[in-house]
C-alpha atoms as a PDB file:
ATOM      1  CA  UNK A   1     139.334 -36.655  30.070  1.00  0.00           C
ATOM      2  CA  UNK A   2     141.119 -36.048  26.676  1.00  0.00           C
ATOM      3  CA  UNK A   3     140.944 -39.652  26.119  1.00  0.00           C
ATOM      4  CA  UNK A   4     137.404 -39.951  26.089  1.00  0.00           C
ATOM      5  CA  UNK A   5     136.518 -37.421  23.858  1.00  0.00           C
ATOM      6  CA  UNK A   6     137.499 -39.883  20.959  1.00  0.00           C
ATOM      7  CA  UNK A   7     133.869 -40.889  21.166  1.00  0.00           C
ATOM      8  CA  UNK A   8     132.597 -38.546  19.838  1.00  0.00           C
ATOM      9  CA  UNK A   9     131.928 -38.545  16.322  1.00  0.00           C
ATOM     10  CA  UNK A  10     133.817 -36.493  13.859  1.00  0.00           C
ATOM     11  CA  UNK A  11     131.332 -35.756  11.620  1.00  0.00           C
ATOM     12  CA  UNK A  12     129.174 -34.157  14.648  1.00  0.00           C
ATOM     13  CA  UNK A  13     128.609 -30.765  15.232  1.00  0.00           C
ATOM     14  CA  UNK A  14     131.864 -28.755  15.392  1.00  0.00           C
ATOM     15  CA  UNK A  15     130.200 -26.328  18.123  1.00  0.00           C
ATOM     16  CA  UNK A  16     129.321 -29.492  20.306  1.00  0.00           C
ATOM     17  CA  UNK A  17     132.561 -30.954  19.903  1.00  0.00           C
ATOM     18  CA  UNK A  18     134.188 -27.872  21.463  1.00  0.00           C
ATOM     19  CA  UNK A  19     131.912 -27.876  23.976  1.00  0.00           C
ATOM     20  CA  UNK A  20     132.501 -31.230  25.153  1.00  0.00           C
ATOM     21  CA  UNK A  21     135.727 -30.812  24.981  1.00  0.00           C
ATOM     22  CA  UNK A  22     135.970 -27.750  27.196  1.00  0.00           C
ATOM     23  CA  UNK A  23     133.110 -29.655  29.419  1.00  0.00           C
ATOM     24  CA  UNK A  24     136.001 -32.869  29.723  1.00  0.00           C
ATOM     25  CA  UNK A  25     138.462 -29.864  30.581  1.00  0.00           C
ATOM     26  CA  UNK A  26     136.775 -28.040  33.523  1.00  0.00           C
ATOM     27  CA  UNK A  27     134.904 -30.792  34.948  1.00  0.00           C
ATOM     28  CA  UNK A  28     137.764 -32.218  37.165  1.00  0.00           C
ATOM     29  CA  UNK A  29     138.608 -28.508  38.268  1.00  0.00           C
ATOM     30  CA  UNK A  30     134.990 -27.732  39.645  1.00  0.00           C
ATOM     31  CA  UNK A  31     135.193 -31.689  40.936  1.00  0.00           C
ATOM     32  CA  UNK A  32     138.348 -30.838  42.572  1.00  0.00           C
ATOM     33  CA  UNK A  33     136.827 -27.809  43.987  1.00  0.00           C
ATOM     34  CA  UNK A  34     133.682 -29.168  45.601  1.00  0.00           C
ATOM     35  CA  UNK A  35     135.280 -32.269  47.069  1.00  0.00           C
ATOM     36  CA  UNK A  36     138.283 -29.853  48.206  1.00  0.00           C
ATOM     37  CA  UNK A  37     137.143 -30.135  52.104  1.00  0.00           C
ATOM     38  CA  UNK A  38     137.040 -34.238  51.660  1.00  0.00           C
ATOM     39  CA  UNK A  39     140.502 -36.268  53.207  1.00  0.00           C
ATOM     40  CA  UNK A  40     142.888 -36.211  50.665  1.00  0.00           C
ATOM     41  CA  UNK A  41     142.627 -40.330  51.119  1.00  0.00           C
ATOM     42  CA  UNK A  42     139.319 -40.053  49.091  1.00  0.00           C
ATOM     43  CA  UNK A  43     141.388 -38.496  46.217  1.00  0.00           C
ATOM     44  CA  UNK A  44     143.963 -40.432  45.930  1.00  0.00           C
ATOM     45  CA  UNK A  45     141.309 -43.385  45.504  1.00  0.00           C
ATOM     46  CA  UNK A  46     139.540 -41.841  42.971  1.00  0.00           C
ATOM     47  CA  UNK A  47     142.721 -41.404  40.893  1.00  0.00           C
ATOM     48  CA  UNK A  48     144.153 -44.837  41.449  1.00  0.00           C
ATOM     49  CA  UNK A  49     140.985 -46.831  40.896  1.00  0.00           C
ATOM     50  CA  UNK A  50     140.017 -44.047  37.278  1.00  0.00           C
ATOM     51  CA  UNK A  51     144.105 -44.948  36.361  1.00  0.00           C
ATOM     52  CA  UNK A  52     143.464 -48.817  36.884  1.00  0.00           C
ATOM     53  CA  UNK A  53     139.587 -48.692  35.054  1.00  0.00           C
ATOM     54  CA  UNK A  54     141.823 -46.682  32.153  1.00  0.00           C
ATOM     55  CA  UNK A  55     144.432 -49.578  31.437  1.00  0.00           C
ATOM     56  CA  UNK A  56     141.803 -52.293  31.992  1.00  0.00           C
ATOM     57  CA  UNK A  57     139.696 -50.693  29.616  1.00  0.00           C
ATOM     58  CA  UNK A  58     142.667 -50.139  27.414  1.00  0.00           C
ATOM     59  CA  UNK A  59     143.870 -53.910  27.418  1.00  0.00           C
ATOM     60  CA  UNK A  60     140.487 -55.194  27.009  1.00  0.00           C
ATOM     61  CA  UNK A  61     139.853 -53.233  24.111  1.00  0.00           C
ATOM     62  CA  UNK A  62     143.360 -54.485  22.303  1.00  0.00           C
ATOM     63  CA  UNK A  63     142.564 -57.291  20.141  1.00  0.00           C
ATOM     64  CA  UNK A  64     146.185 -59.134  20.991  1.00  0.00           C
ATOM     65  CA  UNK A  65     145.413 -59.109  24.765  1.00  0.00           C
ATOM     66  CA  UNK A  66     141.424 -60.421  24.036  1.00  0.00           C
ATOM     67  CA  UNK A  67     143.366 -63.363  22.663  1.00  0.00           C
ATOM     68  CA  UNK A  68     145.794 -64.471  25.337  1.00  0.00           C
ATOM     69  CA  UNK A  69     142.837 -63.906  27.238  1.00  0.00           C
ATOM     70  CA  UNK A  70     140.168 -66.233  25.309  1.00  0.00           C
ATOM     71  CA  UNK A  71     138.170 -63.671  24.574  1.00  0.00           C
ATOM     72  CA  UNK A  72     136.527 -62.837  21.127  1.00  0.00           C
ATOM     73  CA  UNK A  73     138.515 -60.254  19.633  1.00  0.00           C
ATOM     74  CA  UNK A  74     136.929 -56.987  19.054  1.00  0.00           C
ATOM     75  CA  UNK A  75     137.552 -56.477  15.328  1.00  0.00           C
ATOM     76  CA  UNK A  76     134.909 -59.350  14.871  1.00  0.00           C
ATOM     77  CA  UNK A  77     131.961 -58.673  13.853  1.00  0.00           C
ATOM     78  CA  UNK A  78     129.043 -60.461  15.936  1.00  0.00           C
ATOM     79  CA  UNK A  79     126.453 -61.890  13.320  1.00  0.00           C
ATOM     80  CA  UNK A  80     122.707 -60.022  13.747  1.00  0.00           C
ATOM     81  CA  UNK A  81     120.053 -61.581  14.497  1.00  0.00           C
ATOM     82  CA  UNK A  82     117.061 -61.845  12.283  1.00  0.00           C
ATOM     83  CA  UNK A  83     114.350 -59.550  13.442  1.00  0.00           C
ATOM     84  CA  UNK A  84     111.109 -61.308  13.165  1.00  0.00           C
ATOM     85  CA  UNK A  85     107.973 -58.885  12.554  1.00  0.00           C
ATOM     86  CA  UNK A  86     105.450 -59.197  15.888  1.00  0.00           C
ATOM     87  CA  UNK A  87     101.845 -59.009  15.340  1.00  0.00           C
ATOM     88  CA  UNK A  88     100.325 -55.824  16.740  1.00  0.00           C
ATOM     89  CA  UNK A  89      98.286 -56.597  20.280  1.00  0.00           C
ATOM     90  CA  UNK A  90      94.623 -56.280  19.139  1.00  0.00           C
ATOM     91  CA  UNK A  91      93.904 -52.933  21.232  1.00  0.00           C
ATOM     92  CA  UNK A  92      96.396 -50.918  18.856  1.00  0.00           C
ATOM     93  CA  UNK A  93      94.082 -51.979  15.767  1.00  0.00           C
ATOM     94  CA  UNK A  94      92.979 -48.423  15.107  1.00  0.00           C
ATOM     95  CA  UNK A  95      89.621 -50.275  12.640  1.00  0.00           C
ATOM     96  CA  UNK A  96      88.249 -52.152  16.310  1.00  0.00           C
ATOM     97  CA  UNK A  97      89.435 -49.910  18.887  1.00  0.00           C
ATOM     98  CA  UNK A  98      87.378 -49.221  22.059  1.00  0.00           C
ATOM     99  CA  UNK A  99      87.915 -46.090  21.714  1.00  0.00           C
ATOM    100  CA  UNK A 100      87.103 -45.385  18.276  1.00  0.00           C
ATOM    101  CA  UNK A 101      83.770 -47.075  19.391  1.00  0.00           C
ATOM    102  CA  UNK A 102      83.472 -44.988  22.053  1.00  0.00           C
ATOM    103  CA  UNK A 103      83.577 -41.671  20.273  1.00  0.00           C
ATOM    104  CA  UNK A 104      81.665 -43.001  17.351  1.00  0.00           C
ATOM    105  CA  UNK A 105      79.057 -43.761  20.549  1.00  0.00           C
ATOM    106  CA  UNK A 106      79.184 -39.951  22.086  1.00  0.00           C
ATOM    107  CA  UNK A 107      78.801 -38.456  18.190  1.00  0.00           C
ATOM    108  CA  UNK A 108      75.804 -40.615  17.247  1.00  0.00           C
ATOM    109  CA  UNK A 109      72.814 -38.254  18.680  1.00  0.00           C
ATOM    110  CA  UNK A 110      69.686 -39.564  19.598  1.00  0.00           C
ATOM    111  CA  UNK A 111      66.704 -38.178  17.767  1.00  0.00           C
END
């Protein structure tokens, strides 16, 4: 769980760091706690397959091992797409809505 918490930001809230922090810390004990009654098999999976997810994740995320794999290494950076600008469907035009007609329709009184 300490390894994780290098995602969050630095410059974040000092309060909500320590709180995630102690959140990373008890988390496994009150896991550990509720799944107490459960065949100590199930445990044992659920620390072998988190240990093998952690190196995976670890070697993937080293730019030497992306490339003995093929992969694009992570330090790249990926080029960004052009955004193009979408024309607004015609029932968000606020000048011709329905609804505008509408009200303007319930406000008019007849004389």
């Amino acid at each position: 769980m300490e390894l994780s918490q290098w995602k969050v930001p630095p410059n974040s809230n000092p309060t909500m760091q320590t709180f995630i922090k102690w959140v990373g810390r008890i988390s496994p004990l009150l896991l550990l706690v509720f799944t107490g009654g459960l065949p100590a098999a199930v445990h044992c999976y659920w620390f072998f397959n988190n240990s093998l997810t952690l190196i995976q994740t670890l070697l993937l995320k080293n730019d030497t091992t992306r490339k003995m794999l093929g992969l694009v290494p992570m330090s790249e950076q990926y080029p960004v797409r052009e955004v193009k600008a979408v024309e607004a469907p015609k029932f968000l035009d606020r000048e011709n809505s329905p609804f505008k007609r509408a009200g303007e329709k319930v406000q008019k009184k007849p004389e």
